[in-house]
N, C-alpha and C. Protein backbone atom coordinates (compact mmCIF):
# COMPACT_ATOMS: atom_id res chain seq x y z
N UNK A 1 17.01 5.08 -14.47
CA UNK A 1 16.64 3.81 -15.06
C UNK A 1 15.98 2.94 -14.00
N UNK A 2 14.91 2.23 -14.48
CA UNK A 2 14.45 1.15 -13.16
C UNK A 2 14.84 0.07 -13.23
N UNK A 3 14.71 -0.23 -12.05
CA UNK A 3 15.19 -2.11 -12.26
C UNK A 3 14.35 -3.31 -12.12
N UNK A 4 13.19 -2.69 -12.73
CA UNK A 4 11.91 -3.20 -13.30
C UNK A 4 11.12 -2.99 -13.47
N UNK A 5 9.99 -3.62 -13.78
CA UNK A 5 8.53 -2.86 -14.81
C UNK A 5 7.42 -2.57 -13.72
N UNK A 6 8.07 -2.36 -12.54
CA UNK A 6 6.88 -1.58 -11.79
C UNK A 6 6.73 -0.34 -11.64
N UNK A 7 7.84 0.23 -11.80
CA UNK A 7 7.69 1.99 -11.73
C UNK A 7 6.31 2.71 -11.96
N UNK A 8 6.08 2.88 -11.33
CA UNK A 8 4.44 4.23 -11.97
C UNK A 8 3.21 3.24 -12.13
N UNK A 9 3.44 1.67 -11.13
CA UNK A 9 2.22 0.70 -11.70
C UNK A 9 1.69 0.66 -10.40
N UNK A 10 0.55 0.56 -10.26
CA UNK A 10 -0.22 -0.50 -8.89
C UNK A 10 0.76 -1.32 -8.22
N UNK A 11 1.21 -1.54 -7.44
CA UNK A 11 1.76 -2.82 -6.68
C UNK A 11 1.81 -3.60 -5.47
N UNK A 12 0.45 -2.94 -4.95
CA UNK A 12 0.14 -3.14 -3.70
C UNK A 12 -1.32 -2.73 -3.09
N UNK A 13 -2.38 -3.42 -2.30
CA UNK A 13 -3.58 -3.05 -1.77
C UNK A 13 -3.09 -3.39 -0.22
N UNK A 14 -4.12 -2.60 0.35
CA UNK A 14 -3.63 -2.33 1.70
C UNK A 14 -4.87 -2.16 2.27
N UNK A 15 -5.47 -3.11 3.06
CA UNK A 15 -6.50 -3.04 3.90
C UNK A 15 -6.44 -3.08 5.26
N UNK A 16 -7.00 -1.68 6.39
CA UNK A 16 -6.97 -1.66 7.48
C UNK A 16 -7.81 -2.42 7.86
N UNK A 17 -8.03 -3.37 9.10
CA UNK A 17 -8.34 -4.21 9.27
C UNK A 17 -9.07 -4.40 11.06
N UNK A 18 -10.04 -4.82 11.41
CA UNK A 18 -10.13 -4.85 12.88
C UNK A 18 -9.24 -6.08 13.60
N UNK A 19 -8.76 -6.77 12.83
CA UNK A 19 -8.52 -8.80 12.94
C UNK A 19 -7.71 -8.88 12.11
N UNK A 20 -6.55 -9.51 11.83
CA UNK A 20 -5.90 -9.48 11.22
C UNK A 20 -5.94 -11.23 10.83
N UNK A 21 -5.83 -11.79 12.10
CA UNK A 21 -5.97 -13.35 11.85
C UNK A 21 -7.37 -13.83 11.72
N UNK A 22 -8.75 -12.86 11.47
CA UNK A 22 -9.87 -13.24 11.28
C UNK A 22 -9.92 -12.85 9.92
N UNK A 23 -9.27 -11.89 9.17
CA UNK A 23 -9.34 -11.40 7.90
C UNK A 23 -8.75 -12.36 6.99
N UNK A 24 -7.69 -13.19 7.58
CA UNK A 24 -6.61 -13.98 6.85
C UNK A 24 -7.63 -15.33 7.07
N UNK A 25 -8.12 -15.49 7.73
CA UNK A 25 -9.11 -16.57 7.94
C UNK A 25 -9.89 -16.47 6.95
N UNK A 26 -10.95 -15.28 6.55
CA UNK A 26 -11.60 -15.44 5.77
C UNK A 26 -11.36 -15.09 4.35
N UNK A 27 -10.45 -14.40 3.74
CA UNK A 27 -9.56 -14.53 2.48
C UNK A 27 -8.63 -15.32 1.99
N UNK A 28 -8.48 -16.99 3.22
CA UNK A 28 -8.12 -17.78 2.63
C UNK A 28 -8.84 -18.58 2.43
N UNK A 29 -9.76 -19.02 3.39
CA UNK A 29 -11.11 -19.89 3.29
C UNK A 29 -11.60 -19.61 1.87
N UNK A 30 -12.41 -18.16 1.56
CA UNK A 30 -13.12 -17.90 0.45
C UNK A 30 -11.99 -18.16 -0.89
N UNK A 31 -11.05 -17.53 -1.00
CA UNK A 31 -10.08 -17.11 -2.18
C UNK A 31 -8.88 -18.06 -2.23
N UNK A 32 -8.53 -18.67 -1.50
CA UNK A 32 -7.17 -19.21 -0.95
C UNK A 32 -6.22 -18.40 -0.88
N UNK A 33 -6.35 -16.98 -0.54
CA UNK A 33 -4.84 -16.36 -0.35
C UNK A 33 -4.30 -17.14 0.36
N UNK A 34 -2.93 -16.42 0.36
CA UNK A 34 -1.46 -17.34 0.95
C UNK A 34 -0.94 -15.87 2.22
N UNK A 35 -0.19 -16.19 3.30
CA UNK A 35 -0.03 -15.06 3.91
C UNK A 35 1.54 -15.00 4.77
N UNK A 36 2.34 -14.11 4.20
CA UNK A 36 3.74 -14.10 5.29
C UNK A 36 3.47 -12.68 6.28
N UNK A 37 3.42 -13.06 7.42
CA UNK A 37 3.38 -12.14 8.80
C UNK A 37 4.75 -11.58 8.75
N UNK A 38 4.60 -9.93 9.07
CA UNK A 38 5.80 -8.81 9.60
C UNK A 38 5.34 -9.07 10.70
N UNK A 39 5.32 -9.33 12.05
CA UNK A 39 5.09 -8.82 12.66
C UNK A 39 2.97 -8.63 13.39
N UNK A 40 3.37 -8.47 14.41
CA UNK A 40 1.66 -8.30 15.08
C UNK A 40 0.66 -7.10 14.31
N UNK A 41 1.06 -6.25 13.58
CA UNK A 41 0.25 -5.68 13.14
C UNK A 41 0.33 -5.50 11.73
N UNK A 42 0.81 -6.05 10.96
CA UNK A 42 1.07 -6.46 9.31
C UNK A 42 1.17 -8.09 8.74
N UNK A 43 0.28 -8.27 8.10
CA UNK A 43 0.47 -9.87 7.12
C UNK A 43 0.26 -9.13 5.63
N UNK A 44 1.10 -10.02 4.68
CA UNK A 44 1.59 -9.74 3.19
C UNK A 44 0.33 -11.06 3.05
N UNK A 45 -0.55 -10.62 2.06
CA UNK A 45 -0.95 -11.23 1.21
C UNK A 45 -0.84 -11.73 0.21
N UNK A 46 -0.78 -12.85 -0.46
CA UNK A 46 -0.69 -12.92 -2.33
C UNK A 46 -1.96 -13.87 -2.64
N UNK A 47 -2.79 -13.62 -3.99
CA UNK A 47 -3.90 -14.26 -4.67
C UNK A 47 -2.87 -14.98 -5.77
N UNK A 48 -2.01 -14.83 -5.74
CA UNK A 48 -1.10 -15.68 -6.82
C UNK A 48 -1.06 -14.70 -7.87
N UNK A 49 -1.40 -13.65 -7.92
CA UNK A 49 -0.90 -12.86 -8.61
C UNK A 49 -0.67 -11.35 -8.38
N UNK A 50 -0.91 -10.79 -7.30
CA UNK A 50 -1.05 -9.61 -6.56
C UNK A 50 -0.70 -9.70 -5.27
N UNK A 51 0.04 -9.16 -4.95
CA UNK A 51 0.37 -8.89 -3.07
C UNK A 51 -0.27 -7.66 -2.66
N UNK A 52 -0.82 -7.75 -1.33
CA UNK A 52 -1.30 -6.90 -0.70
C UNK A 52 -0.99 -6.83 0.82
N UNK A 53 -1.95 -6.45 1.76
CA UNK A 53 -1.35 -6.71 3.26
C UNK A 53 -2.72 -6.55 4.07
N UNK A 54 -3.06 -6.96 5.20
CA UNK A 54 -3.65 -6.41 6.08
C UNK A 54 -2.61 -5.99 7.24
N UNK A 55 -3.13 -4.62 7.37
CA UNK A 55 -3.03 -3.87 8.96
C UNK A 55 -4.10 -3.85 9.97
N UNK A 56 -3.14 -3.09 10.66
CA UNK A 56 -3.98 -2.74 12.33
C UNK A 56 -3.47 -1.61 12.62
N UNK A 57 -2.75 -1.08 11.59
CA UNK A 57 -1.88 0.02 12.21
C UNK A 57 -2.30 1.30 11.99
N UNK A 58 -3.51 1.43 11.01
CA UNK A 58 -4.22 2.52 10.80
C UNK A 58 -6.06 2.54 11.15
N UNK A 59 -6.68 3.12 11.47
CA UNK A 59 -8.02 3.08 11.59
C UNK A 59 -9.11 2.14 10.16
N UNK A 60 -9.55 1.28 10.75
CA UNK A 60 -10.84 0.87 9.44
C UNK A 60 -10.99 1.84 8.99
N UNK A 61 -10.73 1.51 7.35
CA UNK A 61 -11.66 2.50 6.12
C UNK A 61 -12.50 2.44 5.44
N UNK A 62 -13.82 2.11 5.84
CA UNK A 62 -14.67 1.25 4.73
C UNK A 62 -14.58 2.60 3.60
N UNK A 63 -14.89 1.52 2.14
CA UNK A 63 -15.04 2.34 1.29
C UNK A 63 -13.68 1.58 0.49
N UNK A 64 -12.74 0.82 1.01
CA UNK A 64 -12.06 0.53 0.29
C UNK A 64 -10.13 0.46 0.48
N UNK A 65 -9.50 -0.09 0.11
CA UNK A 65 -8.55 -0.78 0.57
C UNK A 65 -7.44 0.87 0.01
N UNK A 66 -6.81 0.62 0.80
CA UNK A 66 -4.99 1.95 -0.20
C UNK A 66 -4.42 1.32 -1.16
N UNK A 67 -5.02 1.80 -2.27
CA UNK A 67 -4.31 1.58 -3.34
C UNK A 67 -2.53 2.05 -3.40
N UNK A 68 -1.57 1.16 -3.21
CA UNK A 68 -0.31 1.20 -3.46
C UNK A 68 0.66 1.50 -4.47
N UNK A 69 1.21 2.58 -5.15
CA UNK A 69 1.92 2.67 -6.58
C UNK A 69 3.17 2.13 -6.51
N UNK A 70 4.14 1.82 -6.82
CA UNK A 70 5.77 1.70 -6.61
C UNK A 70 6.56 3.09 -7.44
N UNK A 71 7.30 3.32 -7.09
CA UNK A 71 7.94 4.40 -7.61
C UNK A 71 9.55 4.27 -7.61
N UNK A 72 10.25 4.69 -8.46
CA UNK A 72 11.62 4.35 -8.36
C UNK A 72 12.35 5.23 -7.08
N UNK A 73 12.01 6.88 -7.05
CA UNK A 73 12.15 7.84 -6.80
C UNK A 73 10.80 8.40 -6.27
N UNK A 74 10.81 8.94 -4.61
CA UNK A 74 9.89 9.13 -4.40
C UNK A 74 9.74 10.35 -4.36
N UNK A 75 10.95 11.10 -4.13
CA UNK A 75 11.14 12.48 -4.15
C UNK A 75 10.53 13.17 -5.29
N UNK A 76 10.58 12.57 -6.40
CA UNK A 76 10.60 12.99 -8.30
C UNK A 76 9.01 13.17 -7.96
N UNK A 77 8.11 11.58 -7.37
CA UNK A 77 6.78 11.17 -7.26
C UNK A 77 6.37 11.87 -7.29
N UNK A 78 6.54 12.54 -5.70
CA UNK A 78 5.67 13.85 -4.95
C UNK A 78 5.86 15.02 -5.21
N UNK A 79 6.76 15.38 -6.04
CA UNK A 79 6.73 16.51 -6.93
C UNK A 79 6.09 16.97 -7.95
N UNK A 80 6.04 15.33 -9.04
CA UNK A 80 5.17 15.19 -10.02
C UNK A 80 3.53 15.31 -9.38
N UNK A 81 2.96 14.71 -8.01
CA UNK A 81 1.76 14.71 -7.67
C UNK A 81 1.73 16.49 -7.11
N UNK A 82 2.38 16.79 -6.51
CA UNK A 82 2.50 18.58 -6.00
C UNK A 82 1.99 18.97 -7.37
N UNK A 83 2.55 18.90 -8.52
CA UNK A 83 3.08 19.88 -9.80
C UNK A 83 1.29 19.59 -10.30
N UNK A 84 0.60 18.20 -10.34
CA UNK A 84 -0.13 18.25 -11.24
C UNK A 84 -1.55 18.58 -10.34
N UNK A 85 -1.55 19.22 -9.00
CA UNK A 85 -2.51 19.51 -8.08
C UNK A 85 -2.86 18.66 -6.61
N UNK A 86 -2.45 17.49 -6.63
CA UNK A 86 -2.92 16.41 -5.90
C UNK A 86 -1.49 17.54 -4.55
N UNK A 87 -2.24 16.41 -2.92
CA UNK A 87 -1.55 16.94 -2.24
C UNK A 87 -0.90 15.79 -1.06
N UNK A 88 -0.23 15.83 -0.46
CA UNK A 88 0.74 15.25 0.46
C UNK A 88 -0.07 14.95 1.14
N UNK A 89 -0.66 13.81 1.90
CA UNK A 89 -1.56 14.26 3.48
C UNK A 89 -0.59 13.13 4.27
N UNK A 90 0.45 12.72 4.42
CA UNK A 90 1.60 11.58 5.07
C UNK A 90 2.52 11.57 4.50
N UNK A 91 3.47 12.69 5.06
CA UNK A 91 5.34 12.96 4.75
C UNK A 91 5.54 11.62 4.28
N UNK A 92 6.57 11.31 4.23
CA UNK A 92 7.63 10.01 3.71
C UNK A 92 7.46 9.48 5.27
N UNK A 93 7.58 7.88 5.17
CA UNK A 93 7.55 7.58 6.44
C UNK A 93 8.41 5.66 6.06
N UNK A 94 9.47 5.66 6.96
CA UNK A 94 10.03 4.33 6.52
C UNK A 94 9.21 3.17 7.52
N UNK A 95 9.43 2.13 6.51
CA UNK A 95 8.89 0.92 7.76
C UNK A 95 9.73 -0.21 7.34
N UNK A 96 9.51 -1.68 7.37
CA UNK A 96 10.62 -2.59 6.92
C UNK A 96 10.61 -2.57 5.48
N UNK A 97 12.02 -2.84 4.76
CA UNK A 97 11.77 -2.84 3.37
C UNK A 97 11.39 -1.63 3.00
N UNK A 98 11.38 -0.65 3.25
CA UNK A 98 11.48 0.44 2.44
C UNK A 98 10.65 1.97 3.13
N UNK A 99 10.34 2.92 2.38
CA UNK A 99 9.41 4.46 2.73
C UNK A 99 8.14 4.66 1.70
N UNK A 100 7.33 4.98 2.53
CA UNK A 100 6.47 5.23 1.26
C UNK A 100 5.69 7.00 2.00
N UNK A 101 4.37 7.53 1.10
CA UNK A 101 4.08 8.87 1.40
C UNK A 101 2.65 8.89 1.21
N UNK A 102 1.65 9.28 1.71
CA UNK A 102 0.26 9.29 1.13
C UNK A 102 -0.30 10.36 0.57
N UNK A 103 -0.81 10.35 -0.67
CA UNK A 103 -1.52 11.69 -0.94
C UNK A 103 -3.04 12.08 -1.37
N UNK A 104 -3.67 12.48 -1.77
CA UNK A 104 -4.74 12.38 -2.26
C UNK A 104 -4.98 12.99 -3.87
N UNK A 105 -5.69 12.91 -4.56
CA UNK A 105 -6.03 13.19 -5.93
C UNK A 105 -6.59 14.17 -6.30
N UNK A 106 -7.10 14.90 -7.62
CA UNK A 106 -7.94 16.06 -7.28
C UNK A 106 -9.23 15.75 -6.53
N UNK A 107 -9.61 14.19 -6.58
CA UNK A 107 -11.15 14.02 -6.19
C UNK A 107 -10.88 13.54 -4.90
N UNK A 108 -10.08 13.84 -4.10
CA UNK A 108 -9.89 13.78 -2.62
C UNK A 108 -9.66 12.01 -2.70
N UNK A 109 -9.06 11.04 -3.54
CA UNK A 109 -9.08 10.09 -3.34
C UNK A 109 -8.20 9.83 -2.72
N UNK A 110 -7.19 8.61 -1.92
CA UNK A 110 -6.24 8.71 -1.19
C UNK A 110 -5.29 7.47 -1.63
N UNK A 111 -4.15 7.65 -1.85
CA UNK A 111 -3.51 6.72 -2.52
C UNK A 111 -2.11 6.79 -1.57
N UNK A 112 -0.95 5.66 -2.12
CA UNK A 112 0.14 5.59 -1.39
C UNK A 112 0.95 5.73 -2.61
N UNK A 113 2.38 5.98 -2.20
CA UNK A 113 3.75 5.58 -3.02
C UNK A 113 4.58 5.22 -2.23
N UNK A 114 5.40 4.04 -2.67
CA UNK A 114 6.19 3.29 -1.74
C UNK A 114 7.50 2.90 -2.57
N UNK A 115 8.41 2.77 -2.21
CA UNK A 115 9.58 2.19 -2.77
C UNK A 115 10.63 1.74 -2.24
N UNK A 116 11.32 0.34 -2.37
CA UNK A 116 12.37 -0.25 -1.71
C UNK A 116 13.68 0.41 -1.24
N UNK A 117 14.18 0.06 0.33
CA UNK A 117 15.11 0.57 0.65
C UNK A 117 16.22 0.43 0.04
């Protein structure tokens, strides 16, 4: 059972970043995001209706931000993504607040699953 209506939804964008306090500069200037800092290489974003983050902790990706899923069970996730072809390319890996895993799609797209500790 979940303990809410995010299971299996979007719940997170994730943009690697060169600047983290030049990115937050200019996505609040333009958009007014709002921003709580983890730490030197992570800030949580919100547009008031979506949270996201910039890093530093992975290489620039142009082409587009990591799309984030939530999952109740991540074990079940990556089984269900194994079973229907897609593949693993980032074991389970914990950070604050929780583990998440990266995989890709049949069209080599690259996505995350993450879920609270």
């Amino acid at each position: 059972m979940t303990t809410d209506n995010r299971h299996n939804k979007i719940d997170n964008l994730e943009f690697n970043v060169h600047d983290i306090a030049r990115s937050k500069a200019f996505y609040g200037a333009v958009f007014g995001w709002t921003f709580t800092d983890y730490g030197p290489a992570y800030s949580e974003f919100s547009d008031g209706r979506l949270n996201g983050g910039f890093t530093t902790g992975e290489a620039v990706r142009p082409g587009g931000p990591l799309i984030i899923l939530y999952a109740d069970d991540l074990a079940q996730a990556q089984q269900a993504i194994i079973t229907a072809g897609g593949q693993i390319t980032r074991p389970e890996f914990s950070f604050p607040g929780g583990s998440r895993f990266h995989f890709t799609d049949l069209d080599g797209y690259e996505l995350a699953v993450w879920t609270q500790a």
